[in-house]
C-alpha atoms as a PDB file:
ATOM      1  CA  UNK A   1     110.529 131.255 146.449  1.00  0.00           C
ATOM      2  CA  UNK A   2     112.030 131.352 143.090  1.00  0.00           C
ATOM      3  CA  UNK A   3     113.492 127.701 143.455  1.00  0.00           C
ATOM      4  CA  UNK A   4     110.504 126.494 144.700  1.00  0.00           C
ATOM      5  CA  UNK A   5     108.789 127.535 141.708  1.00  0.00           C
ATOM      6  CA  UNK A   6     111.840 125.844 139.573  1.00  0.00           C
ATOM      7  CA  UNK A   7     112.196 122.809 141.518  1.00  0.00           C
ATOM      8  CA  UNK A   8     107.916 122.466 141.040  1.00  0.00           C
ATOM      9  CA  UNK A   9     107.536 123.430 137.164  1.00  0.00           C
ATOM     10  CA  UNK A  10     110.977 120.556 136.902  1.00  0.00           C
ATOM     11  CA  UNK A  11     108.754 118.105 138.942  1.00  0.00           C
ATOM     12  CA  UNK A  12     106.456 118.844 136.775  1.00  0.00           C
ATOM     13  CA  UNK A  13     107.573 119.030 133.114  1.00  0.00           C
ATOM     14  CA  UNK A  14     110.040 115.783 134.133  1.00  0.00           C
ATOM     15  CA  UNK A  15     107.078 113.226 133.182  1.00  0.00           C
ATOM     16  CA  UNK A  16     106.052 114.680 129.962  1.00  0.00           C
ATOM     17  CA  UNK A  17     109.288 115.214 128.553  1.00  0.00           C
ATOM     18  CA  UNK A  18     110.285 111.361 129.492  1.00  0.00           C
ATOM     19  CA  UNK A  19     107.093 110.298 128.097  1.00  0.00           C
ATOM     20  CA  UNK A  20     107.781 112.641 124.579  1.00  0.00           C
ATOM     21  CA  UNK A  21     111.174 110.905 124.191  1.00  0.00           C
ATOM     22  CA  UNK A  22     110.055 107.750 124.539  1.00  0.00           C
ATOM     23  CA  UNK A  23     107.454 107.891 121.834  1.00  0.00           C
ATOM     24  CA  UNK A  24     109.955 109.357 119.357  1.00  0.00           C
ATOM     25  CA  UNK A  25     112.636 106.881 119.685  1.00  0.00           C
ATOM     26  CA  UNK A  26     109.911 103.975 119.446  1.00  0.00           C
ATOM     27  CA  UNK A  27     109.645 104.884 115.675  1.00  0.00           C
ATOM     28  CA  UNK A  28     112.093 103.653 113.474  1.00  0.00           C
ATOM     29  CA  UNK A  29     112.547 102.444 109.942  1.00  0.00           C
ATOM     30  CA  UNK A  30     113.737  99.285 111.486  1.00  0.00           C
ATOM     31  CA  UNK A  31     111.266  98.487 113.846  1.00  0.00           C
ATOM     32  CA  UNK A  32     108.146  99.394 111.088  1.00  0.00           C
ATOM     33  CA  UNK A  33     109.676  98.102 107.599  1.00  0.00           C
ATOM     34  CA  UNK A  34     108.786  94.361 106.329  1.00  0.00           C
ATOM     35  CA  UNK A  35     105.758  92.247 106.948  1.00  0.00           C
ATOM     36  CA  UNK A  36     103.068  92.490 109.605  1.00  0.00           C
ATOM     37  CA  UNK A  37      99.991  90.034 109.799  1.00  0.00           C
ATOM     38  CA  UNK A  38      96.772  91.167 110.014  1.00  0.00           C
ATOM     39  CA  UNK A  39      95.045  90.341 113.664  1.00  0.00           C
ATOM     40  CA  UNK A  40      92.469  92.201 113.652  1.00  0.00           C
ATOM     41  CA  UNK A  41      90.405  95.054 111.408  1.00  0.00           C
ATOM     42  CA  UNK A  42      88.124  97.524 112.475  1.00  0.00           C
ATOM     43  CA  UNK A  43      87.043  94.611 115.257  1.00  0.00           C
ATOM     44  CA  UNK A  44      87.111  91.714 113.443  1.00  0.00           C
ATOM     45  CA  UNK A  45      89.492  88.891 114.053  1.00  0.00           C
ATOM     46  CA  UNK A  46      91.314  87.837 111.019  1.00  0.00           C
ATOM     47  CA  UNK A  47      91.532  83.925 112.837  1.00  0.00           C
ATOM     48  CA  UNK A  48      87.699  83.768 112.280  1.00  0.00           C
ATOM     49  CA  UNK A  49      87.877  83.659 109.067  1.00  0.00           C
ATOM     50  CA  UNK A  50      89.135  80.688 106.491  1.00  0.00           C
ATOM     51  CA  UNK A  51      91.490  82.757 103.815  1.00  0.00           C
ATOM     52  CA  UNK A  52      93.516  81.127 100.726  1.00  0.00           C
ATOM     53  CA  UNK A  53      96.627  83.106 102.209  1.00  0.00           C
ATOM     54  CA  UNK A  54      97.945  84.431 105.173  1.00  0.00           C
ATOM     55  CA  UNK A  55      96.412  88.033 105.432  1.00  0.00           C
ATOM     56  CA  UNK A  56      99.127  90.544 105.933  1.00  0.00           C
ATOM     57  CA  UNK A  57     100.525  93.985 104.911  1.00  0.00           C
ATOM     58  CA  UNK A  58     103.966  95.051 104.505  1.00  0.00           C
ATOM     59  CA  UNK A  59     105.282  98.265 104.429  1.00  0.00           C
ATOM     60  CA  UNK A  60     108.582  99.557 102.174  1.00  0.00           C
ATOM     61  CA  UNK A  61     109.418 102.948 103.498  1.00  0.00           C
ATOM     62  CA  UNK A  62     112.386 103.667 101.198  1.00  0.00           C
ATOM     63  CA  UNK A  63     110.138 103.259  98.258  1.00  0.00           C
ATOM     64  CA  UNK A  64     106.969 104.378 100.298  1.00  0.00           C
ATOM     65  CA  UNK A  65     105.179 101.154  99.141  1.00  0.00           C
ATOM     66  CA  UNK A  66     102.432  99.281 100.894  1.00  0.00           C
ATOM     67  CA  UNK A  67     102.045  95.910  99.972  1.00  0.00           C
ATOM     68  CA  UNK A  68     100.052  93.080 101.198  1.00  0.00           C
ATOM     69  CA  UNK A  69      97.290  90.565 100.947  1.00  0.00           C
ATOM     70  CA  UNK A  70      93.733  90.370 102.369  1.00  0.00           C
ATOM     71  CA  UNK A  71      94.055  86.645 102.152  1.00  0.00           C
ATOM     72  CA  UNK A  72      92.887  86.654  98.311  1.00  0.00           C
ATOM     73  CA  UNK A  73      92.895  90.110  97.347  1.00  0.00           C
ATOM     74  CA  UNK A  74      96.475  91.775  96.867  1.00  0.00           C
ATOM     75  CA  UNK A  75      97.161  95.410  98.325  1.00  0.00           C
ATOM     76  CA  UNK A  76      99.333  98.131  97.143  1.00  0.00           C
ATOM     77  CA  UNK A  77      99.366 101.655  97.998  1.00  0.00           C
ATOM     78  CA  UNK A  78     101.433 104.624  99.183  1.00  0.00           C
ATOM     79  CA  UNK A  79     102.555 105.260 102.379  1.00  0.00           C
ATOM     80  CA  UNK A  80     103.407 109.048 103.690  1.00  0.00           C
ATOM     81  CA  UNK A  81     105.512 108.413 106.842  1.00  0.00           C
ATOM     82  CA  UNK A  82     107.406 111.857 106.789  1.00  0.00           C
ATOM     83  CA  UNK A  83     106.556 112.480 110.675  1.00  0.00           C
ATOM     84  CA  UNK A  84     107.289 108.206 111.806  1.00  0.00           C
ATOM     85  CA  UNK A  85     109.639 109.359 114.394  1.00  0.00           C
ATOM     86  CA  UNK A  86     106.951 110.923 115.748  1.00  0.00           C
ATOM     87  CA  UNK A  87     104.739 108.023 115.794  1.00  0.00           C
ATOM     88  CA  UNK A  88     102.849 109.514 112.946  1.00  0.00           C
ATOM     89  CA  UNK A  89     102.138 107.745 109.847  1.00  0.00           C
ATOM     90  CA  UNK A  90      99.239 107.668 106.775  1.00  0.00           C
ATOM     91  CA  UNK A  91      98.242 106.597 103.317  1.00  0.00           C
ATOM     92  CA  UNK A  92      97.948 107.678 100.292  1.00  0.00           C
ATOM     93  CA  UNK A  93      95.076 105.928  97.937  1.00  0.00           C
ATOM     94  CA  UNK A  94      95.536 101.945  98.581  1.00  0.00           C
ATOM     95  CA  UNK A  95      93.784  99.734  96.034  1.00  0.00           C
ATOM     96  CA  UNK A  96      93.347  95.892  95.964  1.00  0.00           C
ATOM     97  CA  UNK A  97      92.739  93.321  93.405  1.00  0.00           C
ATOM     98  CA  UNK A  98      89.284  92.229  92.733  1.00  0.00           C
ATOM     99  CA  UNK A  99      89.016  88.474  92.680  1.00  0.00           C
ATOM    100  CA  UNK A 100      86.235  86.890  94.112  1.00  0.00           C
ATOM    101  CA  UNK A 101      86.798  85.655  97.294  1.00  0.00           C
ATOM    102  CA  UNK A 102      84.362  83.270  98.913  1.00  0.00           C
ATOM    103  CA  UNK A 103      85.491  84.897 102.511  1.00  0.00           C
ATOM    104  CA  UNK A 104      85.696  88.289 102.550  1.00  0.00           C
ATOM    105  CA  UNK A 105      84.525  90.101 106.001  1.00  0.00           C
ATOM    106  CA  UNK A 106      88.238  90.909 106.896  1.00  0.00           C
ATOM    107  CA  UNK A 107      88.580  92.393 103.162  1.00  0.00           C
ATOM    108  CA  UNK A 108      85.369  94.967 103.114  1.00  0.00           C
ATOM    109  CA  UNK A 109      86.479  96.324 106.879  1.00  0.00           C
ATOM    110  CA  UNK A 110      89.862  96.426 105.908  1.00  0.00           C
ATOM    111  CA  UNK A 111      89.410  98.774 102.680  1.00  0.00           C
ATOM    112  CA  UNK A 112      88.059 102.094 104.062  1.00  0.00           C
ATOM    113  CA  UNK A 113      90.108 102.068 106.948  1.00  0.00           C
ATOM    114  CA  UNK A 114      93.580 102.945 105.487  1.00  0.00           C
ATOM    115  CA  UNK A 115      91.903 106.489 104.597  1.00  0.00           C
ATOM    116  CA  UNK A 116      92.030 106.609 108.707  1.00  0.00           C
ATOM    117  CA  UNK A 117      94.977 105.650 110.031  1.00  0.00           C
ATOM    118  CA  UNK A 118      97.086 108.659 111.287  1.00  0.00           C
ATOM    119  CA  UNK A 119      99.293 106.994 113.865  1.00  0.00           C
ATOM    120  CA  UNK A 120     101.027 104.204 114.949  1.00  0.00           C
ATOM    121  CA  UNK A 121     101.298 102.689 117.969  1.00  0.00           C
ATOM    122  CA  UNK A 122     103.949  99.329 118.991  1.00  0.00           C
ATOM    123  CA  UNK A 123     102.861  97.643 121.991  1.00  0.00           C
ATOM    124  CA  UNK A 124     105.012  94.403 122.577  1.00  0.00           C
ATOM    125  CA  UNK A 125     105.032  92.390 119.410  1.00  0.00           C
ATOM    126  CA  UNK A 126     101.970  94.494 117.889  1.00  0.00           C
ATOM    127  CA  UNK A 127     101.580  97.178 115.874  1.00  0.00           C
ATOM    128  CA  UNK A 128      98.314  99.059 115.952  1.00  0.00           C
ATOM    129  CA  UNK A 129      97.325 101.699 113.409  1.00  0.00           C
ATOM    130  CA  UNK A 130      95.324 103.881 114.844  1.00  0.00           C
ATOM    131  CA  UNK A 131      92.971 107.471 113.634  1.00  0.00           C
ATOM    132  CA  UNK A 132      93.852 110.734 115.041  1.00  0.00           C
ATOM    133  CA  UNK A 133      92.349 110.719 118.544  1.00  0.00           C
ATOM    134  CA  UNK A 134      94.205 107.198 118.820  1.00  0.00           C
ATOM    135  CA  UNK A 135      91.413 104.701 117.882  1.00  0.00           C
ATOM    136  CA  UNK A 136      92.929 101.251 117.225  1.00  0.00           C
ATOM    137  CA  UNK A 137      91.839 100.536 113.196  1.00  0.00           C
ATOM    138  CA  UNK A 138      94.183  97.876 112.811  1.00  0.00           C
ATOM    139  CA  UNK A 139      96.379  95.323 114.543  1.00  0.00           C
ATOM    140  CA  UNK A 140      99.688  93.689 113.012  1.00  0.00           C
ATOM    141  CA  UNK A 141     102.060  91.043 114.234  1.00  0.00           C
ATOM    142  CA  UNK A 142     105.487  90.923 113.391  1.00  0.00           C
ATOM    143  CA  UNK A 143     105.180  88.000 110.321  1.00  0.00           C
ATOM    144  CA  UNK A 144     107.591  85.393 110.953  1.00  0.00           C
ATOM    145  CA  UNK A 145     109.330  83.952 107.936  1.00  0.00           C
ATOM    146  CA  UNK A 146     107.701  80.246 108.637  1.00  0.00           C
ATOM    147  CA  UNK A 147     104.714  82.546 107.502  1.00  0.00           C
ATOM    148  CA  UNK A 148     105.632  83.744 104.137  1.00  0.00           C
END
């Protein structure tokens, strides 16, 4: 009886502890540092709108820097990624320039999000920041260097 209960609690525990390892050694400082565009914010796709610049943010983990642009506006702020490994990452305050922009939907939805984001999640080429019950608040692309 007693191996039957091992054998069942194994059976059992086997898919969660494959899952938990997997989601840790997804995280890296390689796979998150450098530049990301922006695809979409808070539901709104960054293609729909005309921009002087290529919206993106990039993110300097040694120096726990975020950097970027809204596609006029410039981005900086501090990132707190203590816990990445874990798939876990947020921001400190994150300010932008204020230059008047004759397009700027993707700009107001993008500002009061970064107070949100909690975690990260990489699915194929994308990385989605996400709030704390998973909620995707922003999707990146890795930014090619034709981009730049």
């Amino acid at each position: 009886m007693k191996r039957i209960m091992f054998y069942a609690l194994t059976l059992c525990a086997l898919p969660l502890w494959l899952v938990s390892c997997a989601q840790t050694k997804e995280f890296t400082e390689q796979n998150i540092v450098g530049e990301w565009s922006i695809v979409n914010a808070d539901g709104f796709n960054a293609a729909d709108e005309e921009t002087l610049d290529t919206p993106f943010l990039g993110f300097d983990l040694a120096d726990r820097r975020l950097y970027g642009s809204t596609g006029c506006n410039n981005v900086m702020g501090q990132i707190y990624a203590d816990s990445l490994s874990y798939g876990r990452m947020s921001f400190g305050p994150v300010g932008m320039t204020r230059r008047y922009c004759p397009n700027d939907q993707l700009e107001r939805r993008l500002g009061p999000l970064f107070e949100k984001v909690r975690k990260l999640r990489l699915k194929g080429d994308n990385l989605m920041l996400t709030d704390e019950d998973g909620n995707v608040l922003i999707t990146l692309t890795r930014r090619s260097a034709a981009t730049r």
